[in-house]
N, C-alpha and C. Protein backbone atom coordinates (compact mmCIF):
# COMPACT_ATOMS: atom_id res chain seq x y z
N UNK A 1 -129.30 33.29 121.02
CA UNK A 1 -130.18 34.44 121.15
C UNK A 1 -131.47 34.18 120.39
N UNK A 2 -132.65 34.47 120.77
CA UNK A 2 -133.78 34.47 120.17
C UNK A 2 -134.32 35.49 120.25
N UNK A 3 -135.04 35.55 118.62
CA UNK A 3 -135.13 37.21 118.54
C UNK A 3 -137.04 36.97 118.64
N UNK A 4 -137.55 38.01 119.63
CA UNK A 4 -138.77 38.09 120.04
C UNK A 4 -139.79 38.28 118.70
N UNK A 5 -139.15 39.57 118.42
CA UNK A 5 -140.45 40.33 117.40
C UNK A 5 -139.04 40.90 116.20
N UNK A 6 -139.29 41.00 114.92
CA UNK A 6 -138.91 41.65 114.03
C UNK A 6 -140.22 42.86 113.48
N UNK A 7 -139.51 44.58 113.68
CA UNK A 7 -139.81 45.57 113.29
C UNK A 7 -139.48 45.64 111.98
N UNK A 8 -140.70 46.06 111.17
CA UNK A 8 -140.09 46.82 109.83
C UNK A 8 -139.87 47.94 109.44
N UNK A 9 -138.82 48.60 108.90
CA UNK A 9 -138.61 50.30 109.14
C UNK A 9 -139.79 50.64 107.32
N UNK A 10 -140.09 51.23 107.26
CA UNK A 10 -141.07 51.87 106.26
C UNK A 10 -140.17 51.54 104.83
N UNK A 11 -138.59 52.01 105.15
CA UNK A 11 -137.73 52.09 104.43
C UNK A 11 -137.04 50.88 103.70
N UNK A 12 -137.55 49.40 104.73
CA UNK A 12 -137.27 48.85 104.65
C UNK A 12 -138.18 47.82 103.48
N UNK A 13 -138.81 48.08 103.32
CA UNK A 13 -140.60 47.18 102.85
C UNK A 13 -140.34 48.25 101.14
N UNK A 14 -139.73 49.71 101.46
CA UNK A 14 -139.73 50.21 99.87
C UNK A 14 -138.75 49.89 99.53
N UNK A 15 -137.68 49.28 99.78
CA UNK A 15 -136.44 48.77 99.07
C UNK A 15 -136.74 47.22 98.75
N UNK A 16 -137.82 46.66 99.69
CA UNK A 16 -138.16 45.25 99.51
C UNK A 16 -138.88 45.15 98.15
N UNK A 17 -139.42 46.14 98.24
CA UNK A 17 -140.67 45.88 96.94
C UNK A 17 -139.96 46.05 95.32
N UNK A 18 -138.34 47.00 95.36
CA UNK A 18 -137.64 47.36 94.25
C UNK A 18 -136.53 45.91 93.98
N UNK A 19 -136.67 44.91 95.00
CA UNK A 19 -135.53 43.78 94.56
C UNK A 19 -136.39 42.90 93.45
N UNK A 20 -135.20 42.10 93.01
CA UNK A 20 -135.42 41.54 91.87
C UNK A 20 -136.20 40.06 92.54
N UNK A 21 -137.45 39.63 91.84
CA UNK A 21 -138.28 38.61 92.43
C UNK A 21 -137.47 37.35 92.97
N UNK A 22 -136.23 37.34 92.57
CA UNK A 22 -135.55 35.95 93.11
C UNK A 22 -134.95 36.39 94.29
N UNK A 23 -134.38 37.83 94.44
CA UNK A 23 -133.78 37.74 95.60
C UNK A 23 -134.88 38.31 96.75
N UNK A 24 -136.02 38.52 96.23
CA UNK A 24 -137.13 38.84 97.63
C UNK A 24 -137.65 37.29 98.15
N UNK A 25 -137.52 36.51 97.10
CA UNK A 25 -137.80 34.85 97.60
C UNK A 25 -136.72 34.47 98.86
N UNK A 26 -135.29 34.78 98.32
CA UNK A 26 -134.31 34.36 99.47
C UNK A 26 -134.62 34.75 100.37
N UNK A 27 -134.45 36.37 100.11
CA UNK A 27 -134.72 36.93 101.39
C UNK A 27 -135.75 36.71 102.23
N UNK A 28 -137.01 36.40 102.07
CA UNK A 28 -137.96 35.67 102.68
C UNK A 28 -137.66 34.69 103.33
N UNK A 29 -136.67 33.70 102.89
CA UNK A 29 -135.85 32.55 103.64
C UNK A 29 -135.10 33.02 104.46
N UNK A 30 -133.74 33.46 104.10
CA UNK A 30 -132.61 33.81 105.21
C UNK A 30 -133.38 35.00 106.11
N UNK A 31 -134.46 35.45 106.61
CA UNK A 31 -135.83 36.08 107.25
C UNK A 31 -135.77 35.26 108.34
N UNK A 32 -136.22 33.61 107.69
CA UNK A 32 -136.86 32.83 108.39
C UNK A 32 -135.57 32.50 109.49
N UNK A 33 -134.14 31.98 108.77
CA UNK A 33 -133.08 31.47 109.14
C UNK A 33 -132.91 32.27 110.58
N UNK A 34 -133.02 33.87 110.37
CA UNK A 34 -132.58 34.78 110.96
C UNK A 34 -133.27 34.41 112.50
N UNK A 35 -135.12 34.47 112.54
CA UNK A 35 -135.63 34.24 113.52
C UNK A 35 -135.47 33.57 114.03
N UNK A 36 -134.70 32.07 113.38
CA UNK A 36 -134.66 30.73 114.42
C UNK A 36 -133.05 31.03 115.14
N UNK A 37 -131.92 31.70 113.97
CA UNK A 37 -130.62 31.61 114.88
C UNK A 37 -130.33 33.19 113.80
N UNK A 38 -130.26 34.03 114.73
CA UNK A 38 -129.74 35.40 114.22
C UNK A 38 -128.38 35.25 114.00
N UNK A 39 -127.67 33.89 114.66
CA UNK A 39 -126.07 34.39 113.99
C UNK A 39 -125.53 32.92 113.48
N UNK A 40 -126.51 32.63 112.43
CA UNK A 40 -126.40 30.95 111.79
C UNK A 40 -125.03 31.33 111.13
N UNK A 41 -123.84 31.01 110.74
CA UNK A 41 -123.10 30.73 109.77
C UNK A 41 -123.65 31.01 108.58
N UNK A 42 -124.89 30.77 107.71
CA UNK A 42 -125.30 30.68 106.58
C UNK A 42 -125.42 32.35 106.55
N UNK A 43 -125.67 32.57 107.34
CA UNK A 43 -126.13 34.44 107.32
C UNK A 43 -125.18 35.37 107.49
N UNK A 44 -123.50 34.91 108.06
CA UNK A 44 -122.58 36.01 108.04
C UNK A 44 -122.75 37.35 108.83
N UNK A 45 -123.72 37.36 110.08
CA UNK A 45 -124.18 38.49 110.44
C UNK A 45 -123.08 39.36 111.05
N UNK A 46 -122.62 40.25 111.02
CA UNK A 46 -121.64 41.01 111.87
C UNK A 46 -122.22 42.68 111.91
N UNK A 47 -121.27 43.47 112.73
CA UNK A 47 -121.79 44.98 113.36
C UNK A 47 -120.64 45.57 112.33
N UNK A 48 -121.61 46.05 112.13
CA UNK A 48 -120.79 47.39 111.05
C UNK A 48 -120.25 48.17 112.22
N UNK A 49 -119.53 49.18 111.08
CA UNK A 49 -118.18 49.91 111.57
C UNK A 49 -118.47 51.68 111.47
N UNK A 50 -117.66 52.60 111.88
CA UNK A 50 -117.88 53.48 111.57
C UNK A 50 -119.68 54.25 112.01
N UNK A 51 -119.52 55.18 110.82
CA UNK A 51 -120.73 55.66 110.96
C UNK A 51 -122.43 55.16 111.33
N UNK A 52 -121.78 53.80 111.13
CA UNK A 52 -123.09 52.89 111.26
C UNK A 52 -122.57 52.14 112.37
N UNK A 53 -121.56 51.92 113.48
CA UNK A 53 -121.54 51.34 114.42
C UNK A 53 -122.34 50.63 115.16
N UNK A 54 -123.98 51.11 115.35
CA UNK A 54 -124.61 50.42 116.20
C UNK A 54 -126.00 49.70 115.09
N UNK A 55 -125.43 49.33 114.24
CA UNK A 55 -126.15 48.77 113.45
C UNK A 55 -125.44 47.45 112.73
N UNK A 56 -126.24 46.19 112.44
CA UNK A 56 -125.94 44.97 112.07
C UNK A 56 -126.51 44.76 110.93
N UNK A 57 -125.70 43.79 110.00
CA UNK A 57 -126.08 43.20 108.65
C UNK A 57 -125.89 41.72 108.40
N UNK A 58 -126.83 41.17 107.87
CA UNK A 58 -126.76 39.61 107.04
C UNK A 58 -126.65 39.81 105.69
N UNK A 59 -126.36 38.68 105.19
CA UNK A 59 -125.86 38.36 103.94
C UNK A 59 -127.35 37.61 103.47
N UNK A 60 -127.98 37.94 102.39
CA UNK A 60 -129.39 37.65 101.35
C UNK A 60 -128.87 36.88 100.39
N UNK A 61 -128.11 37.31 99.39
CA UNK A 61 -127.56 36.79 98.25
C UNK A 61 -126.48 37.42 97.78
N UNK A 62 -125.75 37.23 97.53
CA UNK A 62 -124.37 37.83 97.28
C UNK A 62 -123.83 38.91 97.08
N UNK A 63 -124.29 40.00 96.57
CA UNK A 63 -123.71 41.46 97.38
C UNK A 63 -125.18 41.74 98.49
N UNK A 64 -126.36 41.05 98.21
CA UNK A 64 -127.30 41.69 98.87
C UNK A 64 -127.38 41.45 100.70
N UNK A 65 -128.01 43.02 101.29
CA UNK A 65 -127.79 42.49 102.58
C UNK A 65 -128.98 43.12 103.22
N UNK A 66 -129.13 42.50 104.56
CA UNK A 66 -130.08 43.71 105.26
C UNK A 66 -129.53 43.68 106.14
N UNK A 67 -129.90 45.14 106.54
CA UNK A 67 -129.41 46.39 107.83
C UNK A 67 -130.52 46.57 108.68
N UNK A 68 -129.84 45.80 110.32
CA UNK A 68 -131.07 46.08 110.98
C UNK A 68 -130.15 46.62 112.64
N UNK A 69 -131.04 46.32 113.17
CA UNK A 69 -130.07 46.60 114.82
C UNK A 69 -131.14 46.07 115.36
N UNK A 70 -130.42 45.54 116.79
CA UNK A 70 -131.18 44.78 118.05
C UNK A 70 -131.50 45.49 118.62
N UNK A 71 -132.79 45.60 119.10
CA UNK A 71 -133.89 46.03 120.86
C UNK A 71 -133.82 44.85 121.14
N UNK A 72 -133.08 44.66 122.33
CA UNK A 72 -133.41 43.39 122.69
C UNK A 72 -134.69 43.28 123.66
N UNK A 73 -135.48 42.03 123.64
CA UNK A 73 -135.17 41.10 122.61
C UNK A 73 -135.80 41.03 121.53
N UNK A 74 -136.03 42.55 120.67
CA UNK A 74 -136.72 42.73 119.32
C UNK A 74 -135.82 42.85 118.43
N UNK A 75 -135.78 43.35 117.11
CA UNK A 75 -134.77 43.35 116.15
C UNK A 75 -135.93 44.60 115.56
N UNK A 76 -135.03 45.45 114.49
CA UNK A 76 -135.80 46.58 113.90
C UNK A 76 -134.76 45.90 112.37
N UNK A 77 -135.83 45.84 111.59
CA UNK A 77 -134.75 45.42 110.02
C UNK A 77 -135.06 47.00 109.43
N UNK A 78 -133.94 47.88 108.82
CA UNK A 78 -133.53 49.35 108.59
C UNK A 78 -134.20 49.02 107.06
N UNK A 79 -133.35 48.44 106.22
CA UNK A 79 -133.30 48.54 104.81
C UNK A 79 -132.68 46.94 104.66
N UNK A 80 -132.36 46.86 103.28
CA UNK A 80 -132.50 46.02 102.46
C UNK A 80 -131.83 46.00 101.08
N UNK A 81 -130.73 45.60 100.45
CA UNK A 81 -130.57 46.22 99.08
C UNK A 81 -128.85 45.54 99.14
N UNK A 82 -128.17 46.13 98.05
CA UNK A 82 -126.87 45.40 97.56
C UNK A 82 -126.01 46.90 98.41
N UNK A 83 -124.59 46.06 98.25
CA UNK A 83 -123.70 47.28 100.02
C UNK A 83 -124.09 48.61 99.99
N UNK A 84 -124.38 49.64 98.82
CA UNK A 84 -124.43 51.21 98.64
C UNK A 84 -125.59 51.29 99.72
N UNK A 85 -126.72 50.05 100.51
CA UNK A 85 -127.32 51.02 101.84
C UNK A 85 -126.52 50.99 102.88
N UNK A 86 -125.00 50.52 102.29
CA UNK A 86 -124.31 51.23 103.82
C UNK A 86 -124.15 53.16 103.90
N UNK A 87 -124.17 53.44 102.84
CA UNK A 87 -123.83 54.86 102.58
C UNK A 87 -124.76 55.82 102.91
């Protein structure tokens, strides 16, 4: 799958700006990873469950993740942050 365009949700850019400077570096990387293969192994991407059903997450750095969902063939990234933005 190749993802066309990545959207940023408003919500997503103010949780970006509160991470800690090492993990906004990764995340800038596994970003990049994402655009070339949205479902690399290195990224762990899977569809949440429940209340968030139609929404997907990667793995940043170790609890950290981002929450986005597919327009295909766009992507919208939601938020950003360690698991509590599943809640």
């Amino acid at each position: 799958m190749v993802v066309r365009h990545i959207y940023y949700h408003p919500q997503f850019w103010k949780s970006f700006e509160r991470l800690p400077q090492d993990v906004r570096e990764k995340a800038k990387k596994r970003i990049n990873v994402f655009k070339e293969d949205p479902f690399s192994s290195s990224l762990d991407t899977h569809k949440l469950h429940g209340k968030l059903k139609e929404q997907w997450s990667f793995r940043v750095k170790g609890q950290w993740r981002v929450l986005f969902i597919f327009d295909n063939p766009d992507v919208i990234f939601l938020d950003i942050g360690p698991h509590h933005i599943y809640k």
